[in-house]
PDB file of N, CA and C in Angstrom:
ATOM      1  N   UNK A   1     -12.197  14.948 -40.157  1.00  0.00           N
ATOM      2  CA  UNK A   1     -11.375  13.883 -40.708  1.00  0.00           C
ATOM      3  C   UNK A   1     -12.088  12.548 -40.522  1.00  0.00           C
ATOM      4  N   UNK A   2     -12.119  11.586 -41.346  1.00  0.00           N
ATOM      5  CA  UNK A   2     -12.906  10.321 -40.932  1.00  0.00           C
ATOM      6  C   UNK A   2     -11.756   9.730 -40.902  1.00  0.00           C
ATOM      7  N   UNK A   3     -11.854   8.310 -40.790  1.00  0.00           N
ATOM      8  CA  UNK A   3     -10.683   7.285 -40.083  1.00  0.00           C
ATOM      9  C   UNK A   3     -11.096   6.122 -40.944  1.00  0.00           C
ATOM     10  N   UNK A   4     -10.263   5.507 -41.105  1.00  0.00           N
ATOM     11  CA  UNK A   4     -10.355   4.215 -41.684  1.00  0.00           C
ATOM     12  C   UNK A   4     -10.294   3.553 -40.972  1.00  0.00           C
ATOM     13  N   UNK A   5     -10.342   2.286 -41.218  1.00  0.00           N
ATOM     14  CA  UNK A   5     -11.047   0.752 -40.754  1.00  0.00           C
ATOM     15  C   UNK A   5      -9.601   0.936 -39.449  1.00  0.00           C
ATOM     16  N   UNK A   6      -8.657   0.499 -40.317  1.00  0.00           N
ATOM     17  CA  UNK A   6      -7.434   0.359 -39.581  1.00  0.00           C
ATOM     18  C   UNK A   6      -6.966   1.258 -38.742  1.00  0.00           C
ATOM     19  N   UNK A   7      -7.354   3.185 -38.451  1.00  0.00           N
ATOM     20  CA  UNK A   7      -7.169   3.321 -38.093  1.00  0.00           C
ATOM     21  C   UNK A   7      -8.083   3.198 -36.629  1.00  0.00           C
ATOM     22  N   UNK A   8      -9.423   3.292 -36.349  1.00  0.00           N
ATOM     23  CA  UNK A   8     -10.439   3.104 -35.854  1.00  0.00           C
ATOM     24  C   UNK A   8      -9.968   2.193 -35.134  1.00  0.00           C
ATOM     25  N   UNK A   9      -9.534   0.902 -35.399  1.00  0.00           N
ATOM     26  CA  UNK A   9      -8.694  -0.578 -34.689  1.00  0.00           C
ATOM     27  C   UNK A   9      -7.824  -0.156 -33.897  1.00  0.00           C
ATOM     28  N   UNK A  10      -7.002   0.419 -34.135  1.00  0.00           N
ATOM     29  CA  UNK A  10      -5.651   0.644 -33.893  1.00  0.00           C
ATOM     30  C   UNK A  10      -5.820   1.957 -32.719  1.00  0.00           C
ATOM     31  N   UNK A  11      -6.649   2.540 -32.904  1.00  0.00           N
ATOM     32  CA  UNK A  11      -6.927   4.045 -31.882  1.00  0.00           C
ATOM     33  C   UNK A  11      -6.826   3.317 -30.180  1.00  0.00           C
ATOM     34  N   UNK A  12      -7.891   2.676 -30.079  1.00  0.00           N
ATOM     35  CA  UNK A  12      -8.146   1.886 -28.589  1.00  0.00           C
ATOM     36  C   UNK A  12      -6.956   1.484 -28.374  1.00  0.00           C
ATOM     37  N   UNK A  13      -5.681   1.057 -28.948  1.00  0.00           N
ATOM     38  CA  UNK A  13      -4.445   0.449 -28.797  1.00  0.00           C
ATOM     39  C   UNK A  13      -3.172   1.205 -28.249  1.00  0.00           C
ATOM     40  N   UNK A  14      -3.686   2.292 -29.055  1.00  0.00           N
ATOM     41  CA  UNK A  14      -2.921   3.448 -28.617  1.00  0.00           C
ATOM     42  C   UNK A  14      -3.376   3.992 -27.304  1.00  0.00           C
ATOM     43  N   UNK A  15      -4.934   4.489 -26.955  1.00  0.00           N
ATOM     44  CA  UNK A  15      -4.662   4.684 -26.274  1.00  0.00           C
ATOM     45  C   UNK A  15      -4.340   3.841 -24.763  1.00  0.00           C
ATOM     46  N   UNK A  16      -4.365   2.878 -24.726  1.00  0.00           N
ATOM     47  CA  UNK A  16      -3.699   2.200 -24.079  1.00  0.00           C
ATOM     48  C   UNK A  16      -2.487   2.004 -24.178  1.00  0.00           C
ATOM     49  N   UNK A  17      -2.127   1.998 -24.793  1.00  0.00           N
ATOM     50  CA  UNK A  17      -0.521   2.058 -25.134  1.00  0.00           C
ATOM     51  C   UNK A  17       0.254   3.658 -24.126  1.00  0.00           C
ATOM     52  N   UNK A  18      -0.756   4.538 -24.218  1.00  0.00           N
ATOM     53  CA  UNK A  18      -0.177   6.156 -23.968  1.00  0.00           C
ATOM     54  C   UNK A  18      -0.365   6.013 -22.559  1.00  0.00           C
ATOM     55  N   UNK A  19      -1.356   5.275 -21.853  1.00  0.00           N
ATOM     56  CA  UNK A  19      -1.776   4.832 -20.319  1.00  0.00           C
ATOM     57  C   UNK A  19      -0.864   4.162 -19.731  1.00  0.00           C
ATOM     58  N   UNK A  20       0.216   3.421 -20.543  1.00  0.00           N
ATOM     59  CA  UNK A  20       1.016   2.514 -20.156  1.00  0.00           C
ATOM     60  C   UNK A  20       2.215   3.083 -20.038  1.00  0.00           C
ATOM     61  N   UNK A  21       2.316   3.406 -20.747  1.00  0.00           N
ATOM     62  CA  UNK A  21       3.736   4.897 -20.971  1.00  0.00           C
ATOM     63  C   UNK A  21       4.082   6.032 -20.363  1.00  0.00           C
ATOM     64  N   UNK A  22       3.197   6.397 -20.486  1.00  0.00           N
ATOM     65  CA  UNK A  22       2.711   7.913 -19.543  1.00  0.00           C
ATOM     66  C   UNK A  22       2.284   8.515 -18.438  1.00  0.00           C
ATOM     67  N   UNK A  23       0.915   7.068 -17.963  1.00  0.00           N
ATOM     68  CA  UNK A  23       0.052   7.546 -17.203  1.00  0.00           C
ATOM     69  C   UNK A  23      -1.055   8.452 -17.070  1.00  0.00           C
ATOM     70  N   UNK A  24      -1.596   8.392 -15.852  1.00  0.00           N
ATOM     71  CA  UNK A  24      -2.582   9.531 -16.745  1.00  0.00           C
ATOM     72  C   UNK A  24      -3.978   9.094 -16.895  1.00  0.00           C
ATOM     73  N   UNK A  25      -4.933  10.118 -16.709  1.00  0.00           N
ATOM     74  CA  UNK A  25      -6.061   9.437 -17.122  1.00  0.00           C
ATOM     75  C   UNK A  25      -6.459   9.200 -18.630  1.00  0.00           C
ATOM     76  N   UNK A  26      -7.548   8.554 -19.193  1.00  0.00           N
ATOM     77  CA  UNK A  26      -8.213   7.865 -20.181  1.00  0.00           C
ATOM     78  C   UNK A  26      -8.477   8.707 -21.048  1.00  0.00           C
ATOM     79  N   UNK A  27      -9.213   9.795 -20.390  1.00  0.00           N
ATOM     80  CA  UNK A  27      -9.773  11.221 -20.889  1.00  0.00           C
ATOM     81  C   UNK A  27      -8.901  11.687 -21.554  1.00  0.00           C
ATOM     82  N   UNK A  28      -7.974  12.332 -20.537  1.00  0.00           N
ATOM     83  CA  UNK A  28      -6.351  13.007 -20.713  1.00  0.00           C
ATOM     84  C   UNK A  28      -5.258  11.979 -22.351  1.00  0.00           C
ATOM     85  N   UNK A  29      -5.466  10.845 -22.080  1.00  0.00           N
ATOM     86  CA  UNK A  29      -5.070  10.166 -23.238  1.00  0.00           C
ATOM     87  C   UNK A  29      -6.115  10.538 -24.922  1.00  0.00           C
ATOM     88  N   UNK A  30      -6.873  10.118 -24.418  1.00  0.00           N
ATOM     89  CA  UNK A  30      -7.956  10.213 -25.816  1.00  0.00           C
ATOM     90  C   UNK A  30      -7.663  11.709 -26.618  1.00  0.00           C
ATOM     91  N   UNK A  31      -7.715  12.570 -25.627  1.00  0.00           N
ATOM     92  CA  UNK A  31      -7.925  13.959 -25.712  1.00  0.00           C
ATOM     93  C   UNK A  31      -6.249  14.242 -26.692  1.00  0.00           C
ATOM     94  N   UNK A  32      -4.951  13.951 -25.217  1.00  0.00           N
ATOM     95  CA  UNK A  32      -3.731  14.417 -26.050  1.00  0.00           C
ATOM     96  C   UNK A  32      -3.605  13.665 -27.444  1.00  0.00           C
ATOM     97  N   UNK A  33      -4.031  12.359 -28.002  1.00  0.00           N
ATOM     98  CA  UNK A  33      -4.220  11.588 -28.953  1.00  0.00           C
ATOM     99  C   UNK A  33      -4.807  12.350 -30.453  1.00  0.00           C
ATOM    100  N   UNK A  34      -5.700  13.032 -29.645  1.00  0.00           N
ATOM    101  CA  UNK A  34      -6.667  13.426 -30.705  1.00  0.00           C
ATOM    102  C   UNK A  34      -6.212  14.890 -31.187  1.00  0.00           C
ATOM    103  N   UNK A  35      -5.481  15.467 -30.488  1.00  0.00           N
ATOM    104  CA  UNK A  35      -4.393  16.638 -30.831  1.00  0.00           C
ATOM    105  C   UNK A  35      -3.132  16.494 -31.698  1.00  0.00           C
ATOM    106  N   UNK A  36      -3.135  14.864 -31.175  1.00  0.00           N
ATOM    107  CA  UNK A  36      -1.623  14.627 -31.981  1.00  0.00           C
ATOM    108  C   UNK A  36      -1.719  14.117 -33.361  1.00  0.00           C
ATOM    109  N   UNK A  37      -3.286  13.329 -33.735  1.00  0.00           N
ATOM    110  CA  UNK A  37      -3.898  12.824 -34.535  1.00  0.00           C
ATOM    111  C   UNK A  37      -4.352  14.728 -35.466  1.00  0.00           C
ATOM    112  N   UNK A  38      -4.504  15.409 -34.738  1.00  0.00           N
ATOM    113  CA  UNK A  38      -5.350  16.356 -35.796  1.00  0.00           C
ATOM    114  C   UNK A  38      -6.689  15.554 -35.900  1.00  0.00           C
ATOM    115  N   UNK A  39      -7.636  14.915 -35.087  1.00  0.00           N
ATOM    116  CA  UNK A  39      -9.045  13.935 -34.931  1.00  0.00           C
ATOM    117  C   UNK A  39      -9.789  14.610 -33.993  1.00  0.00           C
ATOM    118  N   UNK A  40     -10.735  15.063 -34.629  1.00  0.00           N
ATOM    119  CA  UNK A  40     -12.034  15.783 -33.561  1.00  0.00           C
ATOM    120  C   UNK A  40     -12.460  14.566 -32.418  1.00  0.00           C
ATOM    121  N   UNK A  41     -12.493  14.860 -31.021  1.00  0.00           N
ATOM    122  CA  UNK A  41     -12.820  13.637 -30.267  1.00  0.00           C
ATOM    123  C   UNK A  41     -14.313  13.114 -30.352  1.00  0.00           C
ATOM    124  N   UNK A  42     -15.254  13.452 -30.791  1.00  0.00           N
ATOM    125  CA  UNK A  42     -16.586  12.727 -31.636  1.00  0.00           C
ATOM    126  C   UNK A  42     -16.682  11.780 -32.518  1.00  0.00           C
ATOM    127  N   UNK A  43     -15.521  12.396 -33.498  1.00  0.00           N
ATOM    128  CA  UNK A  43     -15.187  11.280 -34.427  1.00  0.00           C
ATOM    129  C   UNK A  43     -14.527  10.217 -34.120  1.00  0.00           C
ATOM    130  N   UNK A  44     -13.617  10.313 -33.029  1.00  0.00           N
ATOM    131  CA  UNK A  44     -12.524   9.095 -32.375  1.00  0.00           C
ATOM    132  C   UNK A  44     -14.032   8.196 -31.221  1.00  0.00           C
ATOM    133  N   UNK A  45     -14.741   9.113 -31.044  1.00  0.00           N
ATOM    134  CA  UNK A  45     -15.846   8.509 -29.514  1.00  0.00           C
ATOM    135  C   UNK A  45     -16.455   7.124 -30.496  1.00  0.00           C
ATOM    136  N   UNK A  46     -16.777   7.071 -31.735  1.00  0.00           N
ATOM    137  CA  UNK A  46     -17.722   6.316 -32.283  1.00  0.00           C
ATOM    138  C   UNK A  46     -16.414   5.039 -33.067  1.00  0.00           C
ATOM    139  N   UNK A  47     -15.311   4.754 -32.695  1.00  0.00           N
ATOM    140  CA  UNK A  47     -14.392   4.166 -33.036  1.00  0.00           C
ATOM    141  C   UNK A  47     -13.653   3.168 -31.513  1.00  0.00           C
ATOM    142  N   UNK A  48     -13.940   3.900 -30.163  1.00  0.00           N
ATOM    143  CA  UNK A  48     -13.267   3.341 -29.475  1.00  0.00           C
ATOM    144  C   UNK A  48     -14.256   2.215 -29.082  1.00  0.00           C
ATOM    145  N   UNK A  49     -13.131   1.302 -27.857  1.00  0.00           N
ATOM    146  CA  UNK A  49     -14.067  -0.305 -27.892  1.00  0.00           C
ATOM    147  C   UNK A  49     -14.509  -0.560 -26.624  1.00  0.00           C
ATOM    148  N   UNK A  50     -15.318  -0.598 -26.267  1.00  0.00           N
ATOM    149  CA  UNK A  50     -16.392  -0.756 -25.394  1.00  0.00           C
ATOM    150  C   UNK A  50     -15.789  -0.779 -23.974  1.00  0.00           C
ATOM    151  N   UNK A  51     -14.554  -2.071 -24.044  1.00  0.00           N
ATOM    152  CA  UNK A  51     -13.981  -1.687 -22.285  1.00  0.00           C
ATOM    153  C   UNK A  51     -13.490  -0.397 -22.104  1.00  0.00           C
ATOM    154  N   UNK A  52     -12.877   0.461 -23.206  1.00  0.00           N
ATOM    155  CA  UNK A  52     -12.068   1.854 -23.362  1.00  0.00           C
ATOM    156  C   UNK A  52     -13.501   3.019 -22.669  1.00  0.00           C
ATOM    157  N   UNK A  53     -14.466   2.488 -23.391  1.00  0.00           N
ATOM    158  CA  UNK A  53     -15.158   3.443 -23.330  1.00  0.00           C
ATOM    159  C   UNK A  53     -16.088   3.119 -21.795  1.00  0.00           C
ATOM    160  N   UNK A  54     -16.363   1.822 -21.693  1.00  0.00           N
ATOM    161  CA  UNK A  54     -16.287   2.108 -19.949  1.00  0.00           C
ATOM    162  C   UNK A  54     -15.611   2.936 -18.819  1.00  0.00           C
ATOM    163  N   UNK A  55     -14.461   2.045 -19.199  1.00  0.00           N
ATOM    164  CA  UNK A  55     -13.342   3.063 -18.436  1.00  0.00           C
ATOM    165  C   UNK A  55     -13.047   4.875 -18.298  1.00  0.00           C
ATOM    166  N   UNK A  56     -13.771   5.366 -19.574  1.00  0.00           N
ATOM    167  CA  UNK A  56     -13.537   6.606 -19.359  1.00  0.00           C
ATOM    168  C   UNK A  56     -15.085   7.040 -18.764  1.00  0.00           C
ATOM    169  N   UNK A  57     -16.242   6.238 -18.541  1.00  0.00           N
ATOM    170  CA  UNK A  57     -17.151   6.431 -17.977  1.00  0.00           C
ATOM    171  C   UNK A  57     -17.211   6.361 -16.831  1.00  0.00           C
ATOM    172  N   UNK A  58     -16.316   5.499 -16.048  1.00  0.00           N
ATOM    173  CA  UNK A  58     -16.283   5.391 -14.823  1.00  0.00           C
ATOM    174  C   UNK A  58     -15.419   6.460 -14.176  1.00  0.00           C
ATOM    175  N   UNK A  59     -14.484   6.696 -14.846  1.00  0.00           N
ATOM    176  CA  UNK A  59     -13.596   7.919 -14.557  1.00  0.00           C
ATOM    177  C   UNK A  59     -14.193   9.563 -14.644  1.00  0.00           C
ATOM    178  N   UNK A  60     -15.364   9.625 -15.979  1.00  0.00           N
ATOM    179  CA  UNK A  60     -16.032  10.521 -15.592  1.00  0.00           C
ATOM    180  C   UNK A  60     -16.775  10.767 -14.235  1.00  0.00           C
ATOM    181  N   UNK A  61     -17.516   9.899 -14.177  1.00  0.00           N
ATOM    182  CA  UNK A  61     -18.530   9.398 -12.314  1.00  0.00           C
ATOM    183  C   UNK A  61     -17.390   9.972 -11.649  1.00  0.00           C
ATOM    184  N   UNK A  62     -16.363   9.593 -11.583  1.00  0.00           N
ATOM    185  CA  UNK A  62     -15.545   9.759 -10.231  1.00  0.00           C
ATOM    186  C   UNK A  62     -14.818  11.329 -10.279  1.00  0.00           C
ATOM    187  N   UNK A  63     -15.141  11.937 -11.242  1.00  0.00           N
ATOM    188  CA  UNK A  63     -14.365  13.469 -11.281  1.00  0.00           C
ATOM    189  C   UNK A  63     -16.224  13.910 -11.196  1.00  0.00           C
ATOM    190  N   UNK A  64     -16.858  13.602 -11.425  1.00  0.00           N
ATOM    191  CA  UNK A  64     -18.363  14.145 -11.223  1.00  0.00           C
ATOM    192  C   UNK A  64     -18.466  15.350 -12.156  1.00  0.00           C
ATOM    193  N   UNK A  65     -17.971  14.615 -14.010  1.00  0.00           N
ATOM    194  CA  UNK A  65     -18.463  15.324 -14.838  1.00  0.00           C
ATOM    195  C   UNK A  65     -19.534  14.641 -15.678  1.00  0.00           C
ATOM    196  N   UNK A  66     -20.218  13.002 -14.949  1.00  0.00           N
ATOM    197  CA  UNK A  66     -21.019  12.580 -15.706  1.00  0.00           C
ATOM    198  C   UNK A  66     -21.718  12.343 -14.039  1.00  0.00           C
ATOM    199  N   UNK A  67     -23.158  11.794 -14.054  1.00  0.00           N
ATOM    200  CA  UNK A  67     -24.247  11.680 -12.714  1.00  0.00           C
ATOM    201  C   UNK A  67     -24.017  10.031 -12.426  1.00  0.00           C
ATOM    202  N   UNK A  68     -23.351   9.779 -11.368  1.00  0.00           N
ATOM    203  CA  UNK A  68     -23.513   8.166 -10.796  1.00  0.00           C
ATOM    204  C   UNK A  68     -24.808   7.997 -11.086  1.00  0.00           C
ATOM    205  N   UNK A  69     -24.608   6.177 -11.250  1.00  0.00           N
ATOM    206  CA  UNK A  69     -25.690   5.809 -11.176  1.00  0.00           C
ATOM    207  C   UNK A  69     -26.273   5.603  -9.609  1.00  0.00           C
ATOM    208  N   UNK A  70     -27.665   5.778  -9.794  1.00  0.00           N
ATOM    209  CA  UNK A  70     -28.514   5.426  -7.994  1.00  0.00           C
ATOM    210  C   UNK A  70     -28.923   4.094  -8.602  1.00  0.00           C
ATOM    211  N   UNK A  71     -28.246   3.361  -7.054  1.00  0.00           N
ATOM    212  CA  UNK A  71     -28.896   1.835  -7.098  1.00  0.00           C
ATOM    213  C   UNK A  71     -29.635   1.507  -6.031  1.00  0.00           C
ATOM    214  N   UNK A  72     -30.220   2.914  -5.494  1.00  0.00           N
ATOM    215  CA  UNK A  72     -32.009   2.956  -5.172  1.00  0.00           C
ATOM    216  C   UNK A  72     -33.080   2.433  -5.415  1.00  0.00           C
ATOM    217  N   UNK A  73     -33.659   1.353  -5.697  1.00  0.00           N
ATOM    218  CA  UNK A  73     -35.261   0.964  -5.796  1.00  0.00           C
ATOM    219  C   UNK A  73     -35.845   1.880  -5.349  1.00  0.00           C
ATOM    220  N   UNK A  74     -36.639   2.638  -6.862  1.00  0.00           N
ATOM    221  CA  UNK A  74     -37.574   3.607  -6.063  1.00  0.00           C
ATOM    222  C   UNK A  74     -38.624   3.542  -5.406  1.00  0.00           C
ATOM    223  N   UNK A  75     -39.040   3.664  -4.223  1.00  0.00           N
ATOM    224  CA  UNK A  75     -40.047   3.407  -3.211  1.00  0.00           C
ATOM    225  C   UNK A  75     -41.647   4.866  -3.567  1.00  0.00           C
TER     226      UNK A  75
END
């Protein structure tokens, strides 16, 4: 399914909107969103807005399904 302008805008809104309502993680939002949408989550990944998509990066790190960063100077 592709998305239009408006909906693409409006996605990041929601899911904040479902975080606010519900609770829950970012992931867990995007994901039930994209079920309720009938929206493959690839197609929603290249639509959300940059703090959204932090946030579910940092939340990955912390369930340790993405690699922290090392703030090691390598010696």
């Amino acid at each position: 399914m592709i998305l239009t302008d408006e909906q693409k805008s409006g996605f990041s809104k929601k899911v904040e909107k479902y975080i606010t309502e519900k609770g829950g993680s970012y992931i867990d939002a995007v994901i039930s969103l994209c079920e309720e949408y009938e929206i493959e989550p690839p197609v929603v990944a290249k639509s959300l807005s940059k703090p959204l998509v932090e946030k579910i990066k940092m939340e990955g790190q912390d369930l340790n399904l993405l690699p922290k960063p090392q703030n090691k100077l390598p010696i």
